[in-house]
N, C-alpha and C. Protein backbone atom coordinates (compact mmCIF):
# COMPACT_ATOMS: atom_id res chain seq x y z
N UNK A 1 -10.66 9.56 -8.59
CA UNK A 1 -9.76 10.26 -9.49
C UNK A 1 -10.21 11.71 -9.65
N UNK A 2 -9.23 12.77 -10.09
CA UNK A 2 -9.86 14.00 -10.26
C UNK A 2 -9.83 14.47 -11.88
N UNK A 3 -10.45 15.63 -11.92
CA UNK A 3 -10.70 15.87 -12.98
C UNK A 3 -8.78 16.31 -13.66
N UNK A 4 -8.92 15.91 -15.04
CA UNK A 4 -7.72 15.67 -16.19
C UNK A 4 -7.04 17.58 -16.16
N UNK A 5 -7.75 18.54 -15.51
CA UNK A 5 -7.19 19.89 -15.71
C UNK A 5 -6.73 20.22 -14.74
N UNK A 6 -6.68 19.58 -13.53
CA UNK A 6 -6.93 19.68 -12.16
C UNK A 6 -4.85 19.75 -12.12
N UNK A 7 -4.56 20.21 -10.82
CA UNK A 7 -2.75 20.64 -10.40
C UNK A 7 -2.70 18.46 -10.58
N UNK A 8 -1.87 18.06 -11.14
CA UNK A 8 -1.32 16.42 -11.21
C UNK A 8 -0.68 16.38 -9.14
N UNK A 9 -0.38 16.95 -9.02
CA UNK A 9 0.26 17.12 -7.36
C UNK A 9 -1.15 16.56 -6.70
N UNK A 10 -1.85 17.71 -6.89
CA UNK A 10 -2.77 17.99 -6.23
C UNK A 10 -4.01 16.64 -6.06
N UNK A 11 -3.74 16.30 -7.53
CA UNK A 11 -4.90 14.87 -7.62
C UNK A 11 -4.22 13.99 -7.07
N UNK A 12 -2.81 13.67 -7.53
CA UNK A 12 -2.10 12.80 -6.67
C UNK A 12 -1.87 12.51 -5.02
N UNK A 13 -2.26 13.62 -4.37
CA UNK A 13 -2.30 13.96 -2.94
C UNK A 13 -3.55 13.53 -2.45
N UNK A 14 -4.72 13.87 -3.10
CA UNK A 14 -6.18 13.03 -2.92
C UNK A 14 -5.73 12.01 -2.91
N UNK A 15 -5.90 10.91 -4.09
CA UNK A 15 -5.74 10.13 -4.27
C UNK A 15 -5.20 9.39 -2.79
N UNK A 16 -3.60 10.22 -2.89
CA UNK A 16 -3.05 9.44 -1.57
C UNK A 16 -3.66 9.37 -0.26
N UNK A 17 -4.67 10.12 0.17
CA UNK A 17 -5.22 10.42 1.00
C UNK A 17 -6.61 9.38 0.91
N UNK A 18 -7.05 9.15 -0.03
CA UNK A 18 -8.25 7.67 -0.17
C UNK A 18 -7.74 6.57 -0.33
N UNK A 19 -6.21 6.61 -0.36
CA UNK A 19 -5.82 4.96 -0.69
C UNK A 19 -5.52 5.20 1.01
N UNK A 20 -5.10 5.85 1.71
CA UNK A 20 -4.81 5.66 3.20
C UNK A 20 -6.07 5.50 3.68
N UNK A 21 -7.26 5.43 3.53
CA UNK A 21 -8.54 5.61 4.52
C UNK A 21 -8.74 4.11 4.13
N UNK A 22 -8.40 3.92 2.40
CA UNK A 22 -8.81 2.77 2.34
C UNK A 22 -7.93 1.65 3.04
N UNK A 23 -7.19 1.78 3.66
CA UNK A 23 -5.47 1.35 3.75
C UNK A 23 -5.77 1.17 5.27
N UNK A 24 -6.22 2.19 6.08
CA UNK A 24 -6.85 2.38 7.61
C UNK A 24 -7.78 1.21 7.90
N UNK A 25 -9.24 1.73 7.09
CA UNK A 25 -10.46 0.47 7.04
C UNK A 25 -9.51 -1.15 6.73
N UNK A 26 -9.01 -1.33 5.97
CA UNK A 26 -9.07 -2.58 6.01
C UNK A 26 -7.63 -3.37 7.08
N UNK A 27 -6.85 -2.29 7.79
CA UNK A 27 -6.18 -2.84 8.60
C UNK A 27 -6.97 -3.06 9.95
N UNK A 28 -7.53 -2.22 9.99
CA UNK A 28 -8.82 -2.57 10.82
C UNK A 28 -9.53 -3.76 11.27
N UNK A 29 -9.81 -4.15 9.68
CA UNK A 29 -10.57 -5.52 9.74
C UNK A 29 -9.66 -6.27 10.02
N UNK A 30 -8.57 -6.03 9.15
CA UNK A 30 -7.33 -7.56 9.55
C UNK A 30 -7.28 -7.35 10.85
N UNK A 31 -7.45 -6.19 11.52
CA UNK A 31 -6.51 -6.53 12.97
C UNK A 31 -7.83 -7.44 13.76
N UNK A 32 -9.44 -7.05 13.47
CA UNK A 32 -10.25 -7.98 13.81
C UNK A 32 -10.07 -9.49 14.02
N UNK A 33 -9.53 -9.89 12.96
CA UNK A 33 -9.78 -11.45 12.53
C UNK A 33 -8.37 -11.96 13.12
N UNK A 34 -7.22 -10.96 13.36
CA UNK A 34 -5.86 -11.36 12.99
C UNK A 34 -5.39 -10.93 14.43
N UNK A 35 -4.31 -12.01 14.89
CA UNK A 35 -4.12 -11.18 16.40
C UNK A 35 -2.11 -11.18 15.86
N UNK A 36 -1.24 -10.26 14.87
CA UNK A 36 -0.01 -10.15 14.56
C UNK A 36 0.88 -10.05 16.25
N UNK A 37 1.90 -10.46 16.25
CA UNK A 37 3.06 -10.19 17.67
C UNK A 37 3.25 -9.07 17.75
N UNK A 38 3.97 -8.38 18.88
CA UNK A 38 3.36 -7.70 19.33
C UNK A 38 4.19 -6.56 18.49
N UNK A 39 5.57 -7.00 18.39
CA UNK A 39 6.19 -5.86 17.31
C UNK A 39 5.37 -5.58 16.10
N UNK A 40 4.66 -6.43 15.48
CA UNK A 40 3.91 -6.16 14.54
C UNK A 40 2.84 -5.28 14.56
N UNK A 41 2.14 -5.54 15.84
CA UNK A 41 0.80 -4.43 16.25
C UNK A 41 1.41 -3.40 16.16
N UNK A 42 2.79 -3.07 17.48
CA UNK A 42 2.93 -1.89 17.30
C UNK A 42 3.48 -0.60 16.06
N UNK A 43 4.02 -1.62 14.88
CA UNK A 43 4.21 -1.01 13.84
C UNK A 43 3.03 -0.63 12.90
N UNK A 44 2.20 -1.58 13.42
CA UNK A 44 0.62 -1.16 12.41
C UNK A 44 -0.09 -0.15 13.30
N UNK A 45 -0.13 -0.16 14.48
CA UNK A 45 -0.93 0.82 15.37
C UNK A 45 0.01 2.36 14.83
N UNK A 46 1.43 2.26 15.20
CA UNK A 46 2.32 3.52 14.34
C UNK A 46 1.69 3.97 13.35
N UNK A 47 1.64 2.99 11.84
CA UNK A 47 1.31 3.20 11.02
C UNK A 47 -0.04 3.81 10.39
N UNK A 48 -0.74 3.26 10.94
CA UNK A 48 -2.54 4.00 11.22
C UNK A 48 -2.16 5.06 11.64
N UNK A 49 -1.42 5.53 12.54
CA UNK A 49 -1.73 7.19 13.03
C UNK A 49 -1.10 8.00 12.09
N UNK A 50 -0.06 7.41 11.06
CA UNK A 50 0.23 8.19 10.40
C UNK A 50 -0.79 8.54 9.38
N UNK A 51 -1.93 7.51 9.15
CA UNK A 51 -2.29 7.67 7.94
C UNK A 51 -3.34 8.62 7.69
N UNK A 52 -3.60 9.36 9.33
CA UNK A 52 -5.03 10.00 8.84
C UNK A 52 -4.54 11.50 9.35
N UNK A 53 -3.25 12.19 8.87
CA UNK A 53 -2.72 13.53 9.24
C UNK A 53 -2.00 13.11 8.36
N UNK A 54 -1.04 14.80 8.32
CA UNK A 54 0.05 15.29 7.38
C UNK A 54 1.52 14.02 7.61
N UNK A 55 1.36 13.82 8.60
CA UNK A 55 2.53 12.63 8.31
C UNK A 55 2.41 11.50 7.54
N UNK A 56 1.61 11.54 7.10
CA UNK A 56 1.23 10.58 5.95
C UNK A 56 2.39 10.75 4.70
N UNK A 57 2.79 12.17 4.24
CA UNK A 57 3.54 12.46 3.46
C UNK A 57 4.82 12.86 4.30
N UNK A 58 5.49 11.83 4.93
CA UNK A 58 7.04 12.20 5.48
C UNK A 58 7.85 10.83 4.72
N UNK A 59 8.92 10.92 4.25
CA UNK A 59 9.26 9.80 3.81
C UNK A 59 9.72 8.78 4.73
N UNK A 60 9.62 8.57 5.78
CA UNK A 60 9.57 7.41 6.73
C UNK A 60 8.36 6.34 6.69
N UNK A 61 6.93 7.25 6.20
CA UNK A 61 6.15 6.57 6.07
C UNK A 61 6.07 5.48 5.24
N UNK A 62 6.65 5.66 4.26
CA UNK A 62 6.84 4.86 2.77
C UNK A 62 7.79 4.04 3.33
N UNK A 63 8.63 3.70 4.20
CA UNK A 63 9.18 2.82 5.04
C UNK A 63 8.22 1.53 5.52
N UNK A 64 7.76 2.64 6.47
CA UNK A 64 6.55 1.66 7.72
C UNK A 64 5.72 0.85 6.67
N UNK A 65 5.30 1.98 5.58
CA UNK A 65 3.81 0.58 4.87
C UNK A 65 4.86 -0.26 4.05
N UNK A 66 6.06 0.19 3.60
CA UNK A 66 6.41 -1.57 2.75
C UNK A 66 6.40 -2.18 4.34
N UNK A 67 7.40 -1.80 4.70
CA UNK A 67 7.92 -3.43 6.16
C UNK A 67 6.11 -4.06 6.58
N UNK A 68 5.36 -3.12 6.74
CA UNK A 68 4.04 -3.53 6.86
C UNK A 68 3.28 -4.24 5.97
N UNK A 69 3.51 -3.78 4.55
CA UNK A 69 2.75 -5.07 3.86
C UNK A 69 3.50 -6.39 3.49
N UNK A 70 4.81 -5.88 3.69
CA UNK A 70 5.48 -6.77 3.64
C UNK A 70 5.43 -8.23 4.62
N UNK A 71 5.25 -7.57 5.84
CA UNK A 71 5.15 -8.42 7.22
C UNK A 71 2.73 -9.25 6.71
N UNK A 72 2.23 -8.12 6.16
CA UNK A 72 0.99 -8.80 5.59
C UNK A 72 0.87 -9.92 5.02
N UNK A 73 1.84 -10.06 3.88
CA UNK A 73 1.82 -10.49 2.86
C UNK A 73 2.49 -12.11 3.39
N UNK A 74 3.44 -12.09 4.06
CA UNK A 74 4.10 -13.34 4.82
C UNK A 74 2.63 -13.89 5.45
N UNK A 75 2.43 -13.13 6.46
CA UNK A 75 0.86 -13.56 7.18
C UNK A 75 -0.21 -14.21 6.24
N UNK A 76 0.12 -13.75 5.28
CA UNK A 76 -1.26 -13.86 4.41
C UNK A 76 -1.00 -15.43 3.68
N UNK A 77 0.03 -15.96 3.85
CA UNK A 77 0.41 -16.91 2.61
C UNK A 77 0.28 -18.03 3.61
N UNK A 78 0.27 -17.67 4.86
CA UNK A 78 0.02 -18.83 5.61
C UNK A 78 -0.93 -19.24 6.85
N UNK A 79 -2.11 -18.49 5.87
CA UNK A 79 -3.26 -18.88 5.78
C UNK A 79 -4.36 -19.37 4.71
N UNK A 80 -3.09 -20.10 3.70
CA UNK A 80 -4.13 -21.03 2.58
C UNK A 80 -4.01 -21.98 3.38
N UNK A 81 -5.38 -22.76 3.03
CA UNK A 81 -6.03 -24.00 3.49
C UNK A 81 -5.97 -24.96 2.15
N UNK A 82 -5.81 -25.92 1.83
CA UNK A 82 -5.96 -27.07 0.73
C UNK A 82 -6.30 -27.93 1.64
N UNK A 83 -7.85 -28.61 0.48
CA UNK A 83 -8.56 -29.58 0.51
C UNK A 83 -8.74 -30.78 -0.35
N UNK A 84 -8.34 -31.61 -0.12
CA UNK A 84 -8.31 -32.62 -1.18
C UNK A 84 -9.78 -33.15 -1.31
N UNK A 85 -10.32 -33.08 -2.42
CA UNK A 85 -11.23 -33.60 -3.14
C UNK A 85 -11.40 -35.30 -3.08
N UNK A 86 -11.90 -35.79 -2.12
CA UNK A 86 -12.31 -37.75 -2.36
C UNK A 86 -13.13 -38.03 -3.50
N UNK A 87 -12.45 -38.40 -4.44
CA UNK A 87 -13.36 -39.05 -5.45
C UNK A 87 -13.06 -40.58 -5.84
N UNK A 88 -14.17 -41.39 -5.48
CA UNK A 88 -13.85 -42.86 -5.58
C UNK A 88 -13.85 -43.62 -6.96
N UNK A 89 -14.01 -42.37 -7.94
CA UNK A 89 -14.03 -42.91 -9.28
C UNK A 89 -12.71 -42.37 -9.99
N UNK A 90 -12.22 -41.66 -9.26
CA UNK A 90 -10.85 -40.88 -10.30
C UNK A 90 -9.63 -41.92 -10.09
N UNK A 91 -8.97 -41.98 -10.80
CA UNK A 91 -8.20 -42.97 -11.26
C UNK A 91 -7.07 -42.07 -10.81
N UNK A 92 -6.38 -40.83 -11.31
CA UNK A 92 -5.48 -40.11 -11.02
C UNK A 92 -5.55 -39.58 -9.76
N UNK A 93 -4.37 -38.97 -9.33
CA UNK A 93 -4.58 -37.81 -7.43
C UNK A 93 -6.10 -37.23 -7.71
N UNK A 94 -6.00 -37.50 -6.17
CA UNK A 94 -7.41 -36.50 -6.26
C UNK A 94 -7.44 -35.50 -6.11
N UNK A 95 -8.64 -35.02 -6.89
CA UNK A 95 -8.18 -33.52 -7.07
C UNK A 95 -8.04 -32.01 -5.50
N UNK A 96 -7.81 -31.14 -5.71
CA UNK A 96 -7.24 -30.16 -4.87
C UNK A 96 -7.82 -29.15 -5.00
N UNK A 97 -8.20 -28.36 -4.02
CA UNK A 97 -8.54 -27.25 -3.78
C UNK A 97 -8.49 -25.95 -2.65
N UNK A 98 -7.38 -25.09 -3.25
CA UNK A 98 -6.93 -23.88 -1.85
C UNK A 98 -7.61 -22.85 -2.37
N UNK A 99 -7.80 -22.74 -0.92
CA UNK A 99 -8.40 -21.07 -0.58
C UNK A 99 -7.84 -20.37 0.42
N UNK A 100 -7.93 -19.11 0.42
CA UNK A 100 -7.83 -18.45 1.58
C UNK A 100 -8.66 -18.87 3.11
N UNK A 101 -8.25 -18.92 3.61
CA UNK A 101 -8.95 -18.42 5.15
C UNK A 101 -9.90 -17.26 5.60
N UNK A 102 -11.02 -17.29 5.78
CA UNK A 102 -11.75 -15.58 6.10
C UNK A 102 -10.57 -15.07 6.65
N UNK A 103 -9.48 -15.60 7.69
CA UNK A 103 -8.53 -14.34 8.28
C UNK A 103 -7.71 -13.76 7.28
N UNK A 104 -7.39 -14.62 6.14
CA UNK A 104 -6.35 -15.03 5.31
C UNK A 104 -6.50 -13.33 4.22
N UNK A 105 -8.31 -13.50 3.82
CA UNK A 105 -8.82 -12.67 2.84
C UNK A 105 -8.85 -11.56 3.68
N UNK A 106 -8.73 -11.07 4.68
CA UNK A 106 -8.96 -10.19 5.36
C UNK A 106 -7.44 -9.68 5.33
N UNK A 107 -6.39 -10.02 5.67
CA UNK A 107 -5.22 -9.76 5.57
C UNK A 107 -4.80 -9.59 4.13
N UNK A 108 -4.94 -10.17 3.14
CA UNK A 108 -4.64 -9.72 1.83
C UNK A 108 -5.27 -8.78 1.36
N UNK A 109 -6.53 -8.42 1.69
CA UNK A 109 -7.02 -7.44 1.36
C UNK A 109 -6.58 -5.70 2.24
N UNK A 110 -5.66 -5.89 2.97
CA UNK A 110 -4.91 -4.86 3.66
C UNK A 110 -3.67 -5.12 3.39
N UNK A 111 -3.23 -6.04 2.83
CA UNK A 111 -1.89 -6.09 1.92
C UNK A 111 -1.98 -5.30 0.65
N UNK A 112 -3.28 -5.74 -0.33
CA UNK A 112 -3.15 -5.19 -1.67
C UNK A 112 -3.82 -3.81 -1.00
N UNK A 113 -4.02 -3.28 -0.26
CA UNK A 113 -4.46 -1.92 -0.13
C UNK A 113 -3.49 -0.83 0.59
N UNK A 114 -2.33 -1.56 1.06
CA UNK A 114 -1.16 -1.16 1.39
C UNK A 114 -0.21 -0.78 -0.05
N UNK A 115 -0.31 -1.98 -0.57
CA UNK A 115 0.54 -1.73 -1.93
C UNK A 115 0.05 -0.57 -2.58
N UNK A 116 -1.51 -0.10 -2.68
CA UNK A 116 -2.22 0.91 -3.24
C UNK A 116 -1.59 2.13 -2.90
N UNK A 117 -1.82 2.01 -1.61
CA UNK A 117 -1.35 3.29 -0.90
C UNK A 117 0.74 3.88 -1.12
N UNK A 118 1.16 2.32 -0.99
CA UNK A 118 2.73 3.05 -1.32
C UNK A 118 2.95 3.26 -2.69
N UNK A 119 1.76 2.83 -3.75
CA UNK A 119 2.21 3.46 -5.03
C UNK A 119 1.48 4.89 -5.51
N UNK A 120 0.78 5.16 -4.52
CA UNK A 120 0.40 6.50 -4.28
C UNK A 120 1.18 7.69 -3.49
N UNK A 121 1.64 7.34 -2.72
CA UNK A 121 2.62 7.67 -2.01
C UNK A 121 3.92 7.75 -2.77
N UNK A 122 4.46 6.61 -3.66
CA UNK A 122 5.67 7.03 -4.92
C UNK A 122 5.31 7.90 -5.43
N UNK A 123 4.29 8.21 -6.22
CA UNK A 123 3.61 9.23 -7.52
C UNK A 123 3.38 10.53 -6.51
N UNK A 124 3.10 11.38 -5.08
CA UNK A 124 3.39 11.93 -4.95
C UNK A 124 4.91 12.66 -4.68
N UNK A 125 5.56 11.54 -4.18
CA UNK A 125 7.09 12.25 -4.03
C UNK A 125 7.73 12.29 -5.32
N UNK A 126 7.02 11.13 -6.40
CA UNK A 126 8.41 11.71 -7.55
C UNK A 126 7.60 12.73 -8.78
N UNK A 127 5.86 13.03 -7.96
CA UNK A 127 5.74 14.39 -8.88
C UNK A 127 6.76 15.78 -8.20
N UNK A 128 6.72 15.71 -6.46
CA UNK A 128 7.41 16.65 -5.99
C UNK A 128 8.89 16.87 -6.60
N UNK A 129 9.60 15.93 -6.57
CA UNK A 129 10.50 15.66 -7.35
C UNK A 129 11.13 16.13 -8.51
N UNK A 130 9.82 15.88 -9.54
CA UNK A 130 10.44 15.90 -10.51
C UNK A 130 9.70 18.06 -10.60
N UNK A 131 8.60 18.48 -9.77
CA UNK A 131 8.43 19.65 -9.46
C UNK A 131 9.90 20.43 -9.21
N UNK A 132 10.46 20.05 -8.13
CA UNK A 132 11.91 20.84 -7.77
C UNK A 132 12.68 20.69 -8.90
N UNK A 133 12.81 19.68 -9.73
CA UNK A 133 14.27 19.55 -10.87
C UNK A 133 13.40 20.27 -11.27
N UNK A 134 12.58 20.70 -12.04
CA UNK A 134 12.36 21.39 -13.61
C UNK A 134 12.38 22.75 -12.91
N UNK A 135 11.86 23.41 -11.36
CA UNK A 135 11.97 24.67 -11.04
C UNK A 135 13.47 24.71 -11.08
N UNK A 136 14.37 23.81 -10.27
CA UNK A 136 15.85 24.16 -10.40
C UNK A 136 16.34 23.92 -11.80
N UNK A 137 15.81 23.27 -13.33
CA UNK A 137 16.46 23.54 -14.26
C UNK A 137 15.82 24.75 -14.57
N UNK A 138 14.58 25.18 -14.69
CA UNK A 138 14.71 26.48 -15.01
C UNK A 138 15.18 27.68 -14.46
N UNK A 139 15.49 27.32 -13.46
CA UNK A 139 16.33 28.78 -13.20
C UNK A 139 17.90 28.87 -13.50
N UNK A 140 18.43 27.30 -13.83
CA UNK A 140 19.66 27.40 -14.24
C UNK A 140 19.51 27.77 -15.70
N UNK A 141 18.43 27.53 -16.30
CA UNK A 141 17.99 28.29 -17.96
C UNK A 141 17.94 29.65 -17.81
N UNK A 142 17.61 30.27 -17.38
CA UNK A 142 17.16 31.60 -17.08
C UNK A 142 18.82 32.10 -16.75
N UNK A 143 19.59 31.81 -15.85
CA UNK A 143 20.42 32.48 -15.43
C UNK A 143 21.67 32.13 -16.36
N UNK A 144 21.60 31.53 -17.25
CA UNK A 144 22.71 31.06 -18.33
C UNK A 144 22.21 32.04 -19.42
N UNK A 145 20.94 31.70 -19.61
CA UNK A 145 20.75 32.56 -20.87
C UNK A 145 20.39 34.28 -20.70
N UNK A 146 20.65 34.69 -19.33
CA UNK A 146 20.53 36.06 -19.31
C UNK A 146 22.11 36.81 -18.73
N UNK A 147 22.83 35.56 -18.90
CA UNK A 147 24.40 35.84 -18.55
C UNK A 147 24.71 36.59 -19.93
N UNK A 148 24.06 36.23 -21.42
CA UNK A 148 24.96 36.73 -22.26
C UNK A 148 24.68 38.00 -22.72
């Protein structure tokens, strides 16, 4: 985070720029553990190159990482494992227990770091945003009130 006096753009643009490295590293690992089809690679291989240059901030990008964590997040759900618990004294079902998969945690953890990154990626475009409306309302202030 940057310091509270610092341009809000400006911290927000860091920011976006460490949630992508962090966003890079751990697609990384998923792609280690994880072998996605091949449309999938090639949208994540796309996506990595955007993330470590200025195209990082084009709004297409904010495209690629939802369909991308999106396409994660499917991956990720079907790799829980459940284990049923044998117990020869329990009277009721026996009991249950899911976990992830090492591939499973590896992929969610480049899912929730995707999500990081596109809500970093929102907070820079709608500071830009809301930057252009208040320069374009003030100049429609300025030019109304120096009409009279």
């Amino acid at each position: 985070m940057c310091d509270e006096n610092e341009d809000p753009l400006k911290a927000a643009i860091l920011d976006a720029f460490e949630a992508a490295h962090a966003a890079s590293d751990a697609l990384h690992a998923a792609n280690d553990s994880w072998t996605p089809d091949s449309l999938m690679r090639r949208q994540i291989e796309e996506l990595d190159r955007r993330l470590d240059n200025p195209r990082l901030f084009e709004p297409r990008t904010l495209d690629r990482v939802y369909a991308v964590s999106q396409a994660l997040s499917h991956a990720s759900e079907l790799e829980w494992v459940t284990e049923f618990i044998a117990d020869e004294h329990c009277v009721s079902e026996s009991p249950e227990h899911s976990f992830f998969t090492e591939r499973g945690r590896a992929i969610m953890k480049a899912y929730l770091d995707l999500v990081d990154l596109l809500c970093a990626l929102r907070r820079v475009r709608d500071l830009i945003q809301a930057e252009e409306l208040a320069s374009t309302l003030r100049f429609q202030g300025t030019s109304q009130f120096g009409a009279r």
